[in-house]
Protein backbone atom coordinates (compact mmCIF):
# COMPACT_ATOMS: atom_id res chain seq x y z
CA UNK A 1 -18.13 11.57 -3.28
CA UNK A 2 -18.00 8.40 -5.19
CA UNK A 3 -14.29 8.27 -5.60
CA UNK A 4 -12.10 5.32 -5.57
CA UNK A 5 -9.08 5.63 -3.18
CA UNK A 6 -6.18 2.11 -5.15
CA UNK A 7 -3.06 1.81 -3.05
CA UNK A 8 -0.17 0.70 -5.51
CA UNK A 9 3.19 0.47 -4.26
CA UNK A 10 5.76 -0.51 -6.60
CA UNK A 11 8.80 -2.77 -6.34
CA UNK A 12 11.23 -1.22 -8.68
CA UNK A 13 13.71 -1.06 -5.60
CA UNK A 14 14.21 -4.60 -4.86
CA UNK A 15 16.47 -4.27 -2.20
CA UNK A 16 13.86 -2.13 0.28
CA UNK A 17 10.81 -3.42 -1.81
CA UNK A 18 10.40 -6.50 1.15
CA UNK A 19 7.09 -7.69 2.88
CA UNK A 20 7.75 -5.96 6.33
CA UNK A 21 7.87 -2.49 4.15
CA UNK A 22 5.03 -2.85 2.31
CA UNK A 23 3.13 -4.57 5.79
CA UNK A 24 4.92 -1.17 7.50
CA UNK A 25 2.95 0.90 5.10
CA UNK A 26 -0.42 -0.88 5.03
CA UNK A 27 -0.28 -0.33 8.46
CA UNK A 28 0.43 3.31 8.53
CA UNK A 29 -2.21 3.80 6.39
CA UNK A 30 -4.70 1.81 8.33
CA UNK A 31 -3.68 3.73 11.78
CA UNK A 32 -4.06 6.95 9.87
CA UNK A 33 -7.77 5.77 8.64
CA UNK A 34 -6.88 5.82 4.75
CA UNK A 35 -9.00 2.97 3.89
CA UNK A 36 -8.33 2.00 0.01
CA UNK A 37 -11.25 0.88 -2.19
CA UNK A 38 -8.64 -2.03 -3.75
CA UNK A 39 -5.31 -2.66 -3.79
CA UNK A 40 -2.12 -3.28 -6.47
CA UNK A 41 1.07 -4.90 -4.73
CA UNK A 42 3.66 -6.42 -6.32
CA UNK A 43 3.35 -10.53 -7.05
């Protein structure tokens, strides 16, 4: 297909925007065998 799959997760809510959540989601996706071509997370 030649697509490119970027997970970006943004950290406008500060107070739930922590490692463990964004770990919590990488996760998720990786269990559900989403596999991104790259990634954007916040610095």
């Amino acid at each position: 297909m030649g697509g490119e799959f970027v997970l970006r997760i943004e950290d406008t809510d500060l107070e739930r925007s922590t490692q463990e959540a964004i770990d919590a989601i990488m996760e998720g996706m990786e269990w559900l065998e989403l596999n991104w071509t790259r990634s954007l997370l916040p610095d």
